[in-house]
C-alpha atoms as a PDB file:
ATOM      1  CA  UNK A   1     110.303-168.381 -83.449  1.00  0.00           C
ATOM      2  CA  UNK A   2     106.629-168.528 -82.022  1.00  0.00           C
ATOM      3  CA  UNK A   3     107.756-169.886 -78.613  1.00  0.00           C
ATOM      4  CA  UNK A   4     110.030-166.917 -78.653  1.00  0.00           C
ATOM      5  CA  UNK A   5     107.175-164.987 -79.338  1.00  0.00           C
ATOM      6  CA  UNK A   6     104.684-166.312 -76.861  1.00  0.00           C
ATOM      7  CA  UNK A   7     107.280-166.363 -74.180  1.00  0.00           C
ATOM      8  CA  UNK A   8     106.843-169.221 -71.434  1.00  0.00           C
ATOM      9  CA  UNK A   9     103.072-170.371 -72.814  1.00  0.00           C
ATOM     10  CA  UNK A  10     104.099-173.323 -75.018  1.00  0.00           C
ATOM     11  CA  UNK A  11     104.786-176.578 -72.754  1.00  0.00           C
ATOM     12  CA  UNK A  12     107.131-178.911 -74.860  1.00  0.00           C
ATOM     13  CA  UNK A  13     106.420-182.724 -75.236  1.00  0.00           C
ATOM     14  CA  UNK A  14     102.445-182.485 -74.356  1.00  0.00           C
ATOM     15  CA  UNK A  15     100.218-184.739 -76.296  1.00  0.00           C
ATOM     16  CA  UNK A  16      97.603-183.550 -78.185  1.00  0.00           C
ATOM     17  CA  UNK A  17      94.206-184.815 -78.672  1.00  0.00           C
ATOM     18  CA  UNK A  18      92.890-185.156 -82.469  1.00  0.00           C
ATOM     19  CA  UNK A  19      89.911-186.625 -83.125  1.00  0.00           C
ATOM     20  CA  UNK A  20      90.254-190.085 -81.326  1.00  0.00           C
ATOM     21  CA  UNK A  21      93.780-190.303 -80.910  1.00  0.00           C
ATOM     22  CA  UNK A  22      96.853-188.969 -79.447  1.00  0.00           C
ATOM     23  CA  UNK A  23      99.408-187.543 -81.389  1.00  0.00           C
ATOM     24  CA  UNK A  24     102.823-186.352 -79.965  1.00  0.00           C
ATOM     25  CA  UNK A  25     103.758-182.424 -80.605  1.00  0.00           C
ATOM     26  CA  UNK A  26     106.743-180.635 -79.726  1.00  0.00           C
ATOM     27  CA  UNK A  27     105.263-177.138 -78.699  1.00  0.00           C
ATOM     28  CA  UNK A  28     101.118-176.761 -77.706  1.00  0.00           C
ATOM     29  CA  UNK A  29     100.113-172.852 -76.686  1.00  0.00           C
ATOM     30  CA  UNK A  30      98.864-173.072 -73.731  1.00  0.00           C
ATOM     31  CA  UNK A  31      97.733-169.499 -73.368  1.00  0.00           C
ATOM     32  CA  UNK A  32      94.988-168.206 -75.357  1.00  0.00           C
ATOM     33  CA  UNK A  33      95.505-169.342 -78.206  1.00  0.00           C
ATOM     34  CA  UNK A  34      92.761-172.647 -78.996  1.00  0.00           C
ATOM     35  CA  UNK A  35      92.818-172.713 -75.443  1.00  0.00           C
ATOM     36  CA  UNK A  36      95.601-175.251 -75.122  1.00  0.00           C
ATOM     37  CA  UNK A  37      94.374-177.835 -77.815  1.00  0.00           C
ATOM     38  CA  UNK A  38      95.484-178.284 -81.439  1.00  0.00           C
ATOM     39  CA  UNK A  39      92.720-178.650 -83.744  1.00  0.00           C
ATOM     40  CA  UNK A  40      93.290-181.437 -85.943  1.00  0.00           C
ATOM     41  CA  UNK A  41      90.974-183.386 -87.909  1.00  0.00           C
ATOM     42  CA  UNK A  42      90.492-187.050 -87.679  1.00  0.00           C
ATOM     43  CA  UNK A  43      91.516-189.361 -89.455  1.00  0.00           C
ATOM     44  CA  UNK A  44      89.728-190.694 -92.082  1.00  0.00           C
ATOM     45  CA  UNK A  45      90.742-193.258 -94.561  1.00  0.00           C
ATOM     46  CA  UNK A  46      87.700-193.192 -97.350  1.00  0.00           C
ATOM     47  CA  UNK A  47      87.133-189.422 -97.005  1.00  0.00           C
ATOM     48  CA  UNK A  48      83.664-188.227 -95.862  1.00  0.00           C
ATOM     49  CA  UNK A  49      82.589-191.657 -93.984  1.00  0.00           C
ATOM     50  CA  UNK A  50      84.578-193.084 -91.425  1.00  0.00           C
ATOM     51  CA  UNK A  51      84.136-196.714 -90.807  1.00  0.00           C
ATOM     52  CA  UNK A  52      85.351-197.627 -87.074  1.00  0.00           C
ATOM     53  CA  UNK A  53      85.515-200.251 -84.805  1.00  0.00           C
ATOM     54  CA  UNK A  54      82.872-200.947 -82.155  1.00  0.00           C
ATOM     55  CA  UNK A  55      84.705-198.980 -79.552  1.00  0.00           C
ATOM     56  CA  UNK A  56      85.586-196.308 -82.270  1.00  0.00           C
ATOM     57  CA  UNK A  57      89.385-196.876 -81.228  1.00  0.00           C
ATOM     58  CA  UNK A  58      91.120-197.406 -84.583  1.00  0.00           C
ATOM     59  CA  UNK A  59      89.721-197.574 -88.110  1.00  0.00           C
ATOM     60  CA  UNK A  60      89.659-201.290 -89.960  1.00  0.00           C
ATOM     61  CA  UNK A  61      92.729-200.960 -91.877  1.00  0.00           C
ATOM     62  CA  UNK A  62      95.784-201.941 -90.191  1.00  0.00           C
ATOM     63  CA  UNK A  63      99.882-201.680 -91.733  1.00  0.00           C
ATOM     64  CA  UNK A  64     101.089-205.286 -93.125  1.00  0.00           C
ATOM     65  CA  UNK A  65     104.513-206.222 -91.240  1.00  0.00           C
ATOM     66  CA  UNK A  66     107.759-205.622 -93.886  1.00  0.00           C
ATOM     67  CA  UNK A  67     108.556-208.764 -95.430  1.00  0.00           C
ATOM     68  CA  UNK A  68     112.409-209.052 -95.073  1.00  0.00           C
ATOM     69  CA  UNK A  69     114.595-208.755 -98.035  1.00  0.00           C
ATOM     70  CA  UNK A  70     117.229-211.368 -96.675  1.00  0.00           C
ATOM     71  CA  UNK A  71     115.634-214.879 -96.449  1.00  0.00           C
ATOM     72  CA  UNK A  72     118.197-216.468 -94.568  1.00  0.00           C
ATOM     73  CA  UNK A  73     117.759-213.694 -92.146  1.00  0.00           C
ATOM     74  CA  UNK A  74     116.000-214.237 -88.312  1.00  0.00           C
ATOM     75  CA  UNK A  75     112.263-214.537 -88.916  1.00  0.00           C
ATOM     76  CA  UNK A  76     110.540-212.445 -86.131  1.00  0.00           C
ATOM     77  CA  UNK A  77     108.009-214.130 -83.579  1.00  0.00           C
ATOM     78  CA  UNK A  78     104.910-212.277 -85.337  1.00  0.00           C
ATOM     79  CA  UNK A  79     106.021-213.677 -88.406  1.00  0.00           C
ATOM     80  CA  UNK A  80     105.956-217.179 -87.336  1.00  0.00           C
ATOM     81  CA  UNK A  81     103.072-217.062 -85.475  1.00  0.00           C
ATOM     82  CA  UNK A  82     100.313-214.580 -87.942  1.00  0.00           C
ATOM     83  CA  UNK A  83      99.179-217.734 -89.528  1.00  0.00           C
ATOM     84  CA  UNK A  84      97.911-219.429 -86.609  1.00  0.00           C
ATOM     85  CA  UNK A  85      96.685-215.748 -84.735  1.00  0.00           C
ATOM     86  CA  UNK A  86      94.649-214.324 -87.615  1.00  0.00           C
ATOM     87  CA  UNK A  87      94.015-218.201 -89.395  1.00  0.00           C
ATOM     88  CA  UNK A  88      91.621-216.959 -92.096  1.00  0.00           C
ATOM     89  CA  UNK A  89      92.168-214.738 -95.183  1.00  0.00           C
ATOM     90  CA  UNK A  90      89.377-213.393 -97.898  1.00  0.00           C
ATOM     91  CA  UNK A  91      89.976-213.404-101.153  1.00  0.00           C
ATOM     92  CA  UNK A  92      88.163-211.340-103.548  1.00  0.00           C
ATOM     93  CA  UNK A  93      88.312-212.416-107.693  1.00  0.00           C
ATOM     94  CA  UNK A  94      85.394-209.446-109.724  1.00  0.00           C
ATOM     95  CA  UNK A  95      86.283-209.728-113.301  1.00  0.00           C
ATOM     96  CA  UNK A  96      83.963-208.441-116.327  1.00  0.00           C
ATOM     97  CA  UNK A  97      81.332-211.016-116.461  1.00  0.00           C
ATOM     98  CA  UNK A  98      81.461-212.513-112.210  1.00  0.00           C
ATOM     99  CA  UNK A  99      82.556-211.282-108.938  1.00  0.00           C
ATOM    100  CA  UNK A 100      83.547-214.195-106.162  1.00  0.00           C
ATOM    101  CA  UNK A 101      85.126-214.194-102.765  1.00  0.00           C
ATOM    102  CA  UNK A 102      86.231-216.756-100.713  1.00  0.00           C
ATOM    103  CA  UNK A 103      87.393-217.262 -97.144  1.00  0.00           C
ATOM    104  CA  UNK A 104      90.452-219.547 -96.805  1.00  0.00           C
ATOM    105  CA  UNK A 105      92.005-220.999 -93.905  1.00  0.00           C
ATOM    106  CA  UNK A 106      95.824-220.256 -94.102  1.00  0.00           C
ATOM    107  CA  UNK A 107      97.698-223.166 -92.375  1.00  0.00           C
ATOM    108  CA  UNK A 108      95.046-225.925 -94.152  1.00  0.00           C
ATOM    109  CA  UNK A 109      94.642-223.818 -97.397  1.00  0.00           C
ATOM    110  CA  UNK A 110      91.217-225.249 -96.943  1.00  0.00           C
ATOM    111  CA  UNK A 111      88.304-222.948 -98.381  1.00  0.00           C
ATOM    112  CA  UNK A 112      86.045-222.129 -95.495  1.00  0.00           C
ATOM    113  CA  UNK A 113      82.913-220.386 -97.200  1.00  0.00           C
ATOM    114  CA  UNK A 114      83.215-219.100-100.590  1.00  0.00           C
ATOM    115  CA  UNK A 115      80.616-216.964-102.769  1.00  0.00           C
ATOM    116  CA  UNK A 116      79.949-215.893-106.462  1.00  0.00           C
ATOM    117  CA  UNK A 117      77.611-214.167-108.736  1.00  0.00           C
ATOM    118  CA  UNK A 118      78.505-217.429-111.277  1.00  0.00           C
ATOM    119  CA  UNK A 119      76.644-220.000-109.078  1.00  0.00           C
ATOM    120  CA  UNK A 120      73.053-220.851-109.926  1.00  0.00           C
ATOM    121  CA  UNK A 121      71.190-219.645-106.874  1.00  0.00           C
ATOM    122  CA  UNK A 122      72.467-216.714-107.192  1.00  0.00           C
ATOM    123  CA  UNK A 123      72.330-215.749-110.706  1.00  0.00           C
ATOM    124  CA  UNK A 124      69.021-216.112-110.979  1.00  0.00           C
ATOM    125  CA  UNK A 125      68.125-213.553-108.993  1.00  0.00           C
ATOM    126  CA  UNK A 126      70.933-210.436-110.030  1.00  0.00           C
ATOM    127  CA  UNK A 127      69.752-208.635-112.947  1.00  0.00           C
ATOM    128  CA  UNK A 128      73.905-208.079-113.683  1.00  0.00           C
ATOM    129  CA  UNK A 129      76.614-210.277-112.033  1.00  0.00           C
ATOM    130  CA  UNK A 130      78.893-207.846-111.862  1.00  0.00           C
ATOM    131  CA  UNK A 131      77.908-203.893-110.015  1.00  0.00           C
ATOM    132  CA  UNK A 132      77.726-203.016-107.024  1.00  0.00           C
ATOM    133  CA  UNK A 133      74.628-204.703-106.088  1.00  0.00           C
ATOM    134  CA  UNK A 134      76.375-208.163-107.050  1.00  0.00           C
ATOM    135  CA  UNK A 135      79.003-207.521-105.007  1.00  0.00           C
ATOM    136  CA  UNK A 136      76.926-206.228-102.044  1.00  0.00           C
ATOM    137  CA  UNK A 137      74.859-209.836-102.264  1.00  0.00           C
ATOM    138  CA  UNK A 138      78.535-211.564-102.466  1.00  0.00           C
ATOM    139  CA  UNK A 139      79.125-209.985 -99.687  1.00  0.00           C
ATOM    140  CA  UNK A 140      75.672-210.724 -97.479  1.00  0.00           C
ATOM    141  CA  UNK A 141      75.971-214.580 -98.866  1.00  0.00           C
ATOM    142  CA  UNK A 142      79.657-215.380 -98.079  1.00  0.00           C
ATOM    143  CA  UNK A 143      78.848-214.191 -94.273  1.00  0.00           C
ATOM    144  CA  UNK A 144      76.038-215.853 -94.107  1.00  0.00           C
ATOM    145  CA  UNK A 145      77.911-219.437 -94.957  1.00  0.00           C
ATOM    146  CA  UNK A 146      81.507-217.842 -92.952  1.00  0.00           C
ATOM    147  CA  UNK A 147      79.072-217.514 -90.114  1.00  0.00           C
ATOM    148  CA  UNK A 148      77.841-221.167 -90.377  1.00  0.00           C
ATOM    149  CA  UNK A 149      80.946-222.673 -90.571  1.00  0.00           C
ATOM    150  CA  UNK A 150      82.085-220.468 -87.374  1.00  0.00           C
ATOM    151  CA  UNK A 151      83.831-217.525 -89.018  1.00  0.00           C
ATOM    152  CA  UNK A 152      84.031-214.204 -87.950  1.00  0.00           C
ATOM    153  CA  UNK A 153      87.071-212.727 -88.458  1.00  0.00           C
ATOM    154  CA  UNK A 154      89.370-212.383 -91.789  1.00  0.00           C
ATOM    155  CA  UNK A 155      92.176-210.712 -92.910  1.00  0.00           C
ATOM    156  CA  UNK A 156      91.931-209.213 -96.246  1.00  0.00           C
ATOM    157  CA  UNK A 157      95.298-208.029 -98.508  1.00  0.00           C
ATOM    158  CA  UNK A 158      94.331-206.752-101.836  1.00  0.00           C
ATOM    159  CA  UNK A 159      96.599-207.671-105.074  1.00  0.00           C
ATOM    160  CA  UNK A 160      99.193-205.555-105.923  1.00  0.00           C
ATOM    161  CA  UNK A 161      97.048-204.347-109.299  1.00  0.00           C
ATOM    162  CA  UNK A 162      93.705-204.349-107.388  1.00  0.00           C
ATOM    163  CA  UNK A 163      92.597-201.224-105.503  1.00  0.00           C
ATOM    164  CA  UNK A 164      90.623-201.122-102.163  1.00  0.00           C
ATOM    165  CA  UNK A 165      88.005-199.117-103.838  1.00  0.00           C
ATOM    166  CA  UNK A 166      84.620-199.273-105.576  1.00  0.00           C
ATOM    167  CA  UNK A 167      83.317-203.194-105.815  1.00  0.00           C
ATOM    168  CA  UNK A 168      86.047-205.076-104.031  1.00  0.00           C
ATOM    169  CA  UNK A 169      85.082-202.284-100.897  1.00  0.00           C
ATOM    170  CA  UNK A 170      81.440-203.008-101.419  1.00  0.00           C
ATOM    171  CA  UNK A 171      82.764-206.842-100.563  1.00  0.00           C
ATOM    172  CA  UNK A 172      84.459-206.346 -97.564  1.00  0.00           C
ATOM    173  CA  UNK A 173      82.177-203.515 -96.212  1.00  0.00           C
ATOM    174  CA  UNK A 174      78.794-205.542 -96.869  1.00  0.00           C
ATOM    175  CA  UNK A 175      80.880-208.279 -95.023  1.00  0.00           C
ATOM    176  CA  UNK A 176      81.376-206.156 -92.621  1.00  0.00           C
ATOM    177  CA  UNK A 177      77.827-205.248 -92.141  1.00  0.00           C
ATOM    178  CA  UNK A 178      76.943-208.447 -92.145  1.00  0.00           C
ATOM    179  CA  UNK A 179      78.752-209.900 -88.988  1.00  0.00           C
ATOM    180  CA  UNK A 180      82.297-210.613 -90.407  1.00  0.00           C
ATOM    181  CA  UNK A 181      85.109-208.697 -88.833  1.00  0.00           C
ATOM    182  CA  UNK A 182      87.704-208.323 -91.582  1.00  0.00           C
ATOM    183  CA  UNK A 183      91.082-206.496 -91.283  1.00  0.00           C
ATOM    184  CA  UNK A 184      92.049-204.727 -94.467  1.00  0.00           C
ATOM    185  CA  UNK A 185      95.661-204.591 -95.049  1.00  0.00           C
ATOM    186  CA  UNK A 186      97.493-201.927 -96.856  1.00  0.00           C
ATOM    187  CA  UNK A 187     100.886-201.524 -98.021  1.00  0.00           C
END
């Protein structure tokens, strides 16, 4: 009805710039109206703050593959082959009284670097072992020893009953800040 409207100043199929990314759309005005451009906003996955890559191309959260319902069925070449291209997985464990993480390498099952508020350097210095501040120096300490044992990327998939908010984000975002690359997967 608008392109009926506005007569020949839509162009179909023309890709429209949003933020940082392009998005497909079936009819852009290209008269005076926005001067061509649809105003979108970007994309933001926590809200206000928007945590990017380095180039700003993409934010750190990334779509887990679909695990196929039929095991007998063809297992894809990304399947096979995820284990060996991303190798190392965090795993974050906060309970009432502790928070821990550990990195893990997937095809050994070997722990890489691993991290808690329950170990005695460590508890010594927290006042609590298990806010935000914990987590933050959980965070800073298990880069620190991913860093020494040549770690800096992980892939992170939270529980099903966990949430990818409050302390297990102060984890993985002081890890972040710290040097660790870590790819947050979300179903």
């Amino acid at each position: 009805m608008l392109k009926q409207a506005f007569g020949k100043a839509w162009s179909k199929g023309v890709y429209a710039y949003g933020g940082n990314r392009a998005m497909p759309c079936l009819y852009v005005p290209t008269s005076d109206v926005h001067n061509g451009q649809v105003h979108c906003a970007p994309r933001s996955f926590f809200g206000v703050e928007d945590f990017l890559d380095d180039d700003n191309s993409r934010p750190y959260t990334y779509q887990k593959e679909k695990k196929s319902k039929n095991p007998t069925k063809h297992i894809s070449f990304k399947q096979r082959t995820v284990a060996y291209i991303e190798p190392f997985t965090l795993d974050v464990f906060i309970s009432k009284r502790f928070v821990s993480a550990s990195i893990t390498h997937r095809v050994t099952t070997k722990q890489v670097a691993t991290a808690g508020t329950n170990s005695k350097d460590i508890k010594a210095v927290l006042k609590s072992r298990c806010d935000i501040p914990a987590c933050l120096a959980v965070g800073q300490i298990l880069a620190d020893r991913a860093r020494e044992a040549d770690v800096y990327t992980a892939a992170y998939t939270p529980r099903d009953r966990d949430k990818f908010e409050g302390k297990i984000r102060a984890v993985v975002q002081s890890l972040i800040d710290n040097g660790i690359d870590v790819k947050v997967y979300l179903d």
